[in-house]
C-alpha atoms as a PDB file:
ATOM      1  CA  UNK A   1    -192.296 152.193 195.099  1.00  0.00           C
ATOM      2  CA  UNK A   2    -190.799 148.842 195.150  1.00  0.00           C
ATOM      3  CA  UNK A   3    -189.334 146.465 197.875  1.00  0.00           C
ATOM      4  CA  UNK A   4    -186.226 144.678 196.804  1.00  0.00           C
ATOM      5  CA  UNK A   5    -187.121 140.858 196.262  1.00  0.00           C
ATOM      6  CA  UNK A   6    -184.311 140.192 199.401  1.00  0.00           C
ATOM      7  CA  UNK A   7    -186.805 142.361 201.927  1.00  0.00           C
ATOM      8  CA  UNK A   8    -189.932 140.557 200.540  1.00  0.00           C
ATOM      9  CA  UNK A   9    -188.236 137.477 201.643  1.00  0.00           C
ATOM     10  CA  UNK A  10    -187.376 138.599 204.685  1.00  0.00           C
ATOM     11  CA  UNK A  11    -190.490 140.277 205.273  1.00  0.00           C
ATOM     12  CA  UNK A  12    -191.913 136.456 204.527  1.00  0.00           C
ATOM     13  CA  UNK A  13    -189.566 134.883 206.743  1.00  0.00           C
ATOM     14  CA  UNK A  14    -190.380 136.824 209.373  1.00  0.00           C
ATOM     15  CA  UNK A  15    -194.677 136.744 209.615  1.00  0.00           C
ATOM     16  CA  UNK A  16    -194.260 132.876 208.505  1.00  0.00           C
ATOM     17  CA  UNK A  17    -191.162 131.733 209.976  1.00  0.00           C
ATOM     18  CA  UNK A  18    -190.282 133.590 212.895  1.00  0.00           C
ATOM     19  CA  UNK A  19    -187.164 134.683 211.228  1.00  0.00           C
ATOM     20  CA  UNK A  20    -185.923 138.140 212.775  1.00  0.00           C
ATOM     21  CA  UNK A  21    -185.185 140.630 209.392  1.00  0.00           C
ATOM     22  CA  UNK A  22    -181.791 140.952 208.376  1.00  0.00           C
ATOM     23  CA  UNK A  23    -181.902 144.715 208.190  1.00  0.00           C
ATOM     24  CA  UNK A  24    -183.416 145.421 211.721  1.00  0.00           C
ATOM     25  CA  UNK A  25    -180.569 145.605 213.479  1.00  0.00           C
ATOM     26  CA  UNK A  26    -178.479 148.844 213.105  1.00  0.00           C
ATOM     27  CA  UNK A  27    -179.506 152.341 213.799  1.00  0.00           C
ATOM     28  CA  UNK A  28    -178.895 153.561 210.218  1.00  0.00           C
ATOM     29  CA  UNK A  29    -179.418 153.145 206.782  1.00  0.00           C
ATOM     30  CA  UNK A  30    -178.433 155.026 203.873  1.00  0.00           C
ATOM     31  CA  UNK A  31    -180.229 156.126 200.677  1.00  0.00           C
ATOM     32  CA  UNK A  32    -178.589 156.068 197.483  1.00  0.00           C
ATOM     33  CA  UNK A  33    -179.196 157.948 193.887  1.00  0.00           C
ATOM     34  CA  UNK A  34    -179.351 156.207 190.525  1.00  0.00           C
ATOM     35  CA  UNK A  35    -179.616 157.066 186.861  1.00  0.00           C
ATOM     36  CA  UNK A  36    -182.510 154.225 186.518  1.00  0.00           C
ATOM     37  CA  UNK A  37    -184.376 151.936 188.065  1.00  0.00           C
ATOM     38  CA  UNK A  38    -182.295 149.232 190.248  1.00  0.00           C
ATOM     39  CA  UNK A  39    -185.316 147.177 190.202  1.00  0.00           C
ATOM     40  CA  UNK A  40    -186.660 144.514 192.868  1.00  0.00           C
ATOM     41  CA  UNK A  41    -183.184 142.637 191.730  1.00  0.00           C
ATOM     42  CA  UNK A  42    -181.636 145.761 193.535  1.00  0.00           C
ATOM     43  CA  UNK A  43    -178.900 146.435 190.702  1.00  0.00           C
ATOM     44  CA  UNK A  44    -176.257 148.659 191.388  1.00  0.00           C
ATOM     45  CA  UNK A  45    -175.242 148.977 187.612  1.00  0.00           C
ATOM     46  CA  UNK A  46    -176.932 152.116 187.406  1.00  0.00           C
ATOM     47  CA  UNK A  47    -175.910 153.569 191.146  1.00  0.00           C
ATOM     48  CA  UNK A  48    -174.598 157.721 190.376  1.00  0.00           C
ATOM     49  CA  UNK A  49    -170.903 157.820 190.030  1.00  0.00           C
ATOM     50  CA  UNK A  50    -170.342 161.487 189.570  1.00  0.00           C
ATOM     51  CA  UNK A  51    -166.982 162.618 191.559  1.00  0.00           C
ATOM     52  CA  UNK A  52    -168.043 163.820 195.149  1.00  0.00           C
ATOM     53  CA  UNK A  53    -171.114 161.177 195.598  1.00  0.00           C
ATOM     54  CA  UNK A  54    -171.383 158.960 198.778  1.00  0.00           C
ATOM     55  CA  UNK A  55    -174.166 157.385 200.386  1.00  0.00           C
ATOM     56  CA  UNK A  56    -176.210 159.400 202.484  1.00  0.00           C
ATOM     57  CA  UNK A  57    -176.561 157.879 206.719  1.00  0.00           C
ATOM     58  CA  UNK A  58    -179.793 158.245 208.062  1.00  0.00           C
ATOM     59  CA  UNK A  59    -180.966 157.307 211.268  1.00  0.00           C
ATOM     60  CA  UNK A  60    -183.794 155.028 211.369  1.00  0.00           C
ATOM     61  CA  UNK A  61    -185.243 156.283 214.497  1.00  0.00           C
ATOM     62  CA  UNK A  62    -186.180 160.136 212.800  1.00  0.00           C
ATOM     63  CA  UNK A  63    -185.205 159.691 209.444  1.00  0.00           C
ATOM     64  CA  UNK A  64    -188.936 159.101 207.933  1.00  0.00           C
ATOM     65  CA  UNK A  65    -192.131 160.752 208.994  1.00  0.00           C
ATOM     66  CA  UNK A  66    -195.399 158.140 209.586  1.00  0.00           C
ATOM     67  CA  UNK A  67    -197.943 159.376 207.546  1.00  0.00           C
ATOM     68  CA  UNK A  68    -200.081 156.646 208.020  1.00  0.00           C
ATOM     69  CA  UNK A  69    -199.513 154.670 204.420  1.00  0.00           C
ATOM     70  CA  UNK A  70    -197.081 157.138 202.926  1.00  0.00           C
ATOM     71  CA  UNK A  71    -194.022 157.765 204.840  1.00  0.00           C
ATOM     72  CA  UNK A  72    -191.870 160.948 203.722  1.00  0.00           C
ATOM     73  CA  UNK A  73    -188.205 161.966 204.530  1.00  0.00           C
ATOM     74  CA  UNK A  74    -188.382 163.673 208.154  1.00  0.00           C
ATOM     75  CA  UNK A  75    -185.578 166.399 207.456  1.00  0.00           C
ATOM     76  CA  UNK A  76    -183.174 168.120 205.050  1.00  0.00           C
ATOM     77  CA  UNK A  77    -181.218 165.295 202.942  1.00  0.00           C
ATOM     78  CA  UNK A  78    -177.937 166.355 201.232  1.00  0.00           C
ATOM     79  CA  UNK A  79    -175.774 164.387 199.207  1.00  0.00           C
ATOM     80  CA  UNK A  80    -171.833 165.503 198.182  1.00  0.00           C
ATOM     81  CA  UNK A  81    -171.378 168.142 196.020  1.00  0.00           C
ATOM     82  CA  UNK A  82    -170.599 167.462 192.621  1.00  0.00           C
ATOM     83  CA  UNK A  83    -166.846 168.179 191.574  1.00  0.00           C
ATOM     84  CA  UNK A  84    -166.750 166.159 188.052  1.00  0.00           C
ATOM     85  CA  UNK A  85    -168.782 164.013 185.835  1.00  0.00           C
ATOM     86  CA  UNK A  86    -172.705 164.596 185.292  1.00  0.00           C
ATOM     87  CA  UNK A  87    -175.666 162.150 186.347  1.00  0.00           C
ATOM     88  CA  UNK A  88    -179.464 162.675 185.260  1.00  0.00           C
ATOM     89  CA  UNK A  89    -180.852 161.286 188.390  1.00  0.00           C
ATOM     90  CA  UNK A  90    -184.017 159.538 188.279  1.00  0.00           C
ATOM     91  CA  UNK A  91    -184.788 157.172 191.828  1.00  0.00           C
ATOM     92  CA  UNK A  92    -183.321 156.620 195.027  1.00  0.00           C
ATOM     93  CA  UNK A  93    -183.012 153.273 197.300  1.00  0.00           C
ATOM     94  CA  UNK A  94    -182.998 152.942 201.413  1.00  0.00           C
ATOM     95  CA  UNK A  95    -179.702 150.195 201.381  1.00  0.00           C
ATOM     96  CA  UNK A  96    -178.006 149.046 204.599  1.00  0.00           C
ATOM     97  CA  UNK A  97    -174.674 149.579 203.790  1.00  0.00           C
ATOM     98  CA  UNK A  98    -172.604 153.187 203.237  1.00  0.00           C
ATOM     99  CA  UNK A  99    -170.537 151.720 199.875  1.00  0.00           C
ATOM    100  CA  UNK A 100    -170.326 148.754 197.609  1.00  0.00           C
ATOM    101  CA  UNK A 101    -172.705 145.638 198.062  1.00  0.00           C
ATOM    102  CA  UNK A 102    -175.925 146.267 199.551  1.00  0.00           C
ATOM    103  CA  UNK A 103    -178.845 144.735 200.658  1.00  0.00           C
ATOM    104  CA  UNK A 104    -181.874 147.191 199.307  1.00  0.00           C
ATOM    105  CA  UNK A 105    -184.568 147.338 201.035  1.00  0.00           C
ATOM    106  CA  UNK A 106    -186.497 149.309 199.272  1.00  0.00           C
ATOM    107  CA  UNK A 107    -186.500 151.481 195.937  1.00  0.00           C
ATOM    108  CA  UNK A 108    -188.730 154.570 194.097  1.00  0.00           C
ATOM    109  CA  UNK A 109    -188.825 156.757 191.396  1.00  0.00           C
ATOM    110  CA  UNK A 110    -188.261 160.794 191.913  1.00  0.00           C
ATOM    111  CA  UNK A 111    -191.058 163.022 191.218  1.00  0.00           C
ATOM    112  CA  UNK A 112    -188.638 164.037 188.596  1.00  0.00           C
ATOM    113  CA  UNK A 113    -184.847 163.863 187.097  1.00  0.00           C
ATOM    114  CA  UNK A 114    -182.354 165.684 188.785  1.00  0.00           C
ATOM    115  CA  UNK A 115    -179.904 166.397 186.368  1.00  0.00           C
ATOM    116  CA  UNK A 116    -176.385 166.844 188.411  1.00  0.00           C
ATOM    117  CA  UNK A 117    -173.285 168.594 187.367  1.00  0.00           C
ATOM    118  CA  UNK A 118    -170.027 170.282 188.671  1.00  0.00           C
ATOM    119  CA  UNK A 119    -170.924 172.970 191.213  1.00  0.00           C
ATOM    120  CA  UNK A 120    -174.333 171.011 191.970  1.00  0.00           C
ATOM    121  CA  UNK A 121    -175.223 169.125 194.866  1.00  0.00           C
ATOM    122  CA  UNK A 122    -178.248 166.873 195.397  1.00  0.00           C
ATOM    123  CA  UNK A 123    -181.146 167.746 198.139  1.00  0.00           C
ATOM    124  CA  UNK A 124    -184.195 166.849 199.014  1.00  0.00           C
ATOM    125  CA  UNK A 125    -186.258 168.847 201.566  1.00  0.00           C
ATOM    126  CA  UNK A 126    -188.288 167.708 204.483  1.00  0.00           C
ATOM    127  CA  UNK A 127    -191.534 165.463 203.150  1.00  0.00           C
ATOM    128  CA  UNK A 128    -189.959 165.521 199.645  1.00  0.00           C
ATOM    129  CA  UNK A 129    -189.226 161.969 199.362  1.00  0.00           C
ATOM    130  CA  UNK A 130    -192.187 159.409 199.653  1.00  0.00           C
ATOM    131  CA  UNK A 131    -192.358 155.656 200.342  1.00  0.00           C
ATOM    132  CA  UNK A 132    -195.206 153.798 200.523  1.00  0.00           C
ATOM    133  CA  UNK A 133    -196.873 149.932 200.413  1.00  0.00           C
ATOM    134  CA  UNK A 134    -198.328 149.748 197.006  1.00  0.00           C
END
């Protein structure tokens, strides 16, 4: 699991400065698949493009479970179905925005690939996702 080098900042900013975050506002986020890692640089290059993908809303207030260290996705996630194109899917990020430039606040590998096709559509069941402060 990796914060995003703009949330460490902010994260800084915050306990040294005083500086409300950025991203605490708003009562949703969205997570978002990728083919590889979009690193604490938070690249989109690698962001899944097949046809019938969008950004999944969540709403901070019961999207993740507390688990004390390890917090875990509090319900059903499902992304679009997939109409055309294929995408071997590999980690997700929690971004602010639902499409085009984000700020991500935090990124993680799945437990494993999830190799998407026509006719298949990405889900993750309750406590299937984890985050956690490495």
């Amino acid at each position: 699991m990796s914060l995003s080098n703009n949330t460490e900042n902010a994260v800084l900013k915050a306990l040294l400065q005083g500086t409300d975050l950025p991203f605490r506002a708003g009562a949703q986020q969205y997570l978002a698949l990728f083919t590889a890692d979009p690193g604490e640089a938070a690249s989109l290059a690698a962001e899944a493009n097949y046809t019938g993908y969008a950004r999944v809303a969540l709403t901070k207030a019961n999207a993740w479970t507390d688990g004390g260290s390890t917090f875990t996705n509090a319900a059903l996630i499902q992304f679009g179905q997939c109409t055309a194109g294929t995408n071997a899917i590999s980690h997700f990020a929690v971004v602010d925005t639902a499409s085009g430039a984000v700020a991500m606040m935090i990124s993680g590998a799945l437990s494993s690939t999830l190799n998407v096709s026509s006719g298949i559509q990405p889900q993750f069941s309750a406590n299937s996702l984890q985050i956690a402060a490495d």
